[in-house]
Protein backbone atom coordinates (compact mmCIF):
# COMPACT_ATOMS: atom_id res chain seq x y z
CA UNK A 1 1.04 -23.48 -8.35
CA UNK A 2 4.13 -21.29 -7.53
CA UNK A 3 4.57 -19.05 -5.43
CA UNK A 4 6.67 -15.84 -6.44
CA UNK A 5 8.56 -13.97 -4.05
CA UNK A 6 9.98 -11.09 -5.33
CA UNK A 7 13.37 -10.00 -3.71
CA UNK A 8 12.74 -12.14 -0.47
CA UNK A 9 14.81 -11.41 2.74
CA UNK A 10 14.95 -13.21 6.08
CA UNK A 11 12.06 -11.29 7.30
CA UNK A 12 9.82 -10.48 3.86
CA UNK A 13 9.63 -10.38 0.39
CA UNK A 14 8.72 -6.87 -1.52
CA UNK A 15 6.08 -8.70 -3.18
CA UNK A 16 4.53 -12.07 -3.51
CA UNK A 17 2.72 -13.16 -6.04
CA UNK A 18 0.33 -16.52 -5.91
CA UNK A 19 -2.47 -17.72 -8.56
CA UNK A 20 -2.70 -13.98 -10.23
CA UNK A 21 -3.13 -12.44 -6.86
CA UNK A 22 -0.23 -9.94 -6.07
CA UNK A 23 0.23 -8.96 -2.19
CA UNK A 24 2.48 -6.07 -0.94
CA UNK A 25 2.80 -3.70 2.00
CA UNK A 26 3.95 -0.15 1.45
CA UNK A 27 4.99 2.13 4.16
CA UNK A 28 6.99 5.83 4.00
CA UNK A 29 10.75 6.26 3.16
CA UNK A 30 10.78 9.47 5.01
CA UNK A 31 8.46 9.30 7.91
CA UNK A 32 9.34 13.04 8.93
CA UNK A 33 7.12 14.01 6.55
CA UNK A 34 3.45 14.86 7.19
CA UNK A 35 0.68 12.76 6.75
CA UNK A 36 0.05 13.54 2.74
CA UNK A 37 3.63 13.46 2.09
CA UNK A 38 4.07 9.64 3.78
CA UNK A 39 0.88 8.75 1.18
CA UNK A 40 2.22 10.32 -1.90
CA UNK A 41 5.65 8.36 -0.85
CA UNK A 42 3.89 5.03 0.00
CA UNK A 43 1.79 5.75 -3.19
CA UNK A 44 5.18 5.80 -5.16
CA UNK A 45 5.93 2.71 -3.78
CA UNK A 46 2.94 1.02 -4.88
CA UNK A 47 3.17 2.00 -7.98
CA UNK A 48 6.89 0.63 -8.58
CA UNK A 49 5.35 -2.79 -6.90
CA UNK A 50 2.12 -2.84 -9.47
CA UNK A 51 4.55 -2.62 -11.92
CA UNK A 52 6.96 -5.62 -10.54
CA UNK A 53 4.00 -7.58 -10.32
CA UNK A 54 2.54 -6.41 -13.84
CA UNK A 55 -0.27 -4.85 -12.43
CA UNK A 56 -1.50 -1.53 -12.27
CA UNK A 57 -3.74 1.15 -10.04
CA UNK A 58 -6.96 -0.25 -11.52
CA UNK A 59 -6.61 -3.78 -10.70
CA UNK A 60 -6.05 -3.01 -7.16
CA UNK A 61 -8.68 -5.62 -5.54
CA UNK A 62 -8.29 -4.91 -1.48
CA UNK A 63 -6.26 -2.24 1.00
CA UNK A 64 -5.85 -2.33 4.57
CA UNK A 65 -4.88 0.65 5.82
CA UNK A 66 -3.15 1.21 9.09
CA UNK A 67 -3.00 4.80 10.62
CA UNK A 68 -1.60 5.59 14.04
CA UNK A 69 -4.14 8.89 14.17
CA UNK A 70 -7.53 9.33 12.64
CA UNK A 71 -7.04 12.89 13.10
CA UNK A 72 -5.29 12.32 9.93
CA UNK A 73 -8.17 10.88 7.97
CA UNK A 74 -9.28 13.54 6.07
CA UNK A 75 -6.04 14.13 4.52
CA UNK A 76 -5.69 10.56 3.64
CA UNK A 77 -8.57 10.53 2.65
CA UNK A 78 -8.10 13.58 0.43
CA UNK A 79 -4.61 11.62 -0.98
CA UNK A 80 -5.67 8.91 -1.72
CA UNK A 81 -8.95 9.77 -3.70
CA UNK A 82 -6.57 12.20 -5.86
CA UNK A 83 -4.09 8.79 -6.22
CA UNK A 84 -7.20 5.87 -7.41
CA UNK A 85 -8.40 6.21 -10.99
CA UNK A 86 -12.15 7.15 -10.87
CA UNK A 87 -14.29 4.20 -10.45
CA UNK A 88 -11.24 2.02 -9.66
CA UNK A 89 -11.96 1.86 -5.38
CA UNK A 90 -11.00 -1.36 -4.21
CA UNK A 91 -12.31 -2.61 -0.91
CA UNK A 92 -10.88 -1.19 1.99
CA UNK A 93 -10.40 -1.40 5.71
CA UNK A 94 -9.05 1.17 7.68
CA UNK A 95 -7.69 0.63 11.16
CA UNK A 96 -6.01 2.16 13.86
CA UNK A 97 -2.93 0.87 14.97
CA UNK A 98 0.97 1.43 16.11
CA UNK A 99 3.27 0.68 13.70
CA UNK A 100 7.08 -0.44 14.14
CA UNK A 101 8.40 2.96 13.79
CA UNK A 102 6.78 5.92 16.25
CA UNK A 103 7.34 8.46 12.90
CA UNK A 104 5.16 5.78 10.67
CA UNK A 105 2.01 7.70 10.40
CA UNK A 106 0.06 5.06 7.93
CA UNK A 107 1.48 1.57 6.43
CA UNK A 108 -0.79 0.03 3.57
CA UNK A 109 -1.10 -3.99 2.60
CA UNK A 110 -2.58 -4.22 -1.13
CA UNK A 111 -4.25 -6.56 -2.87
CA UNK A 112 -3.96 -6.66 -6.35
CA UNK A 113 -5.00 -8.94 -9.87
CA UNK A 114 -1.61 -9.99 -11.31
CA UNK A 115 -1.17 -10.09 -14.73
């Protein structure tokens, strides 16, 4: 089978996508912002990469989610509960770690069916 990299670079592709399975990683544009603004931005994101890899919000399968603070999970927590489609959670890990930029408060790997 093929594998599909979508807009590859010496160090990553946006997306890849093997056997139906689509696999990004999303993190903020603007990492001044707060802790909801970096999710609605990395939510953005996703949803511009569901749609390269003809996918969508309910056939997200698995997240790993990387936050530098879990003082901030409540308001992730809030975000991204407002962001999933009701009966649409995929599994989930959430772990703390430091990310390649100090600002980065939370960086996201998906998971998702590929159509």
């Amino acid at each position: 089978m093929e594998i599909k990299r979508i807009n590859p670079s010496p160090r990553w592709s946006d997306a890849t996508v093997y056997n139906g399975v689509g696999y990004f990683v999303e993190v903020a544009e603007d990492p001044s912002a707060d802790m909801a603004g970096q999710m609605q931005q990395v939510f953005a994101q996703a949803e511009d990469s569901l749609l390269t890899v003809n996918s969508d919000k309910s056939r997200i399968i698995s997240v790993t989610i990387y936050v530098t603070d879990f003082a901030n999970f409540d308001v992730l927590n809030q975000e991204w509960e407002k962001w999933l489609p009701e009966g649409c959670a995929p599994s989930r890990a959430c772990v703390k770690a430091e990310l390649a930029d100090p600002d980065y408060l939370v960086e996201i790997a998906f998971v998702v069916a590929a159509k």
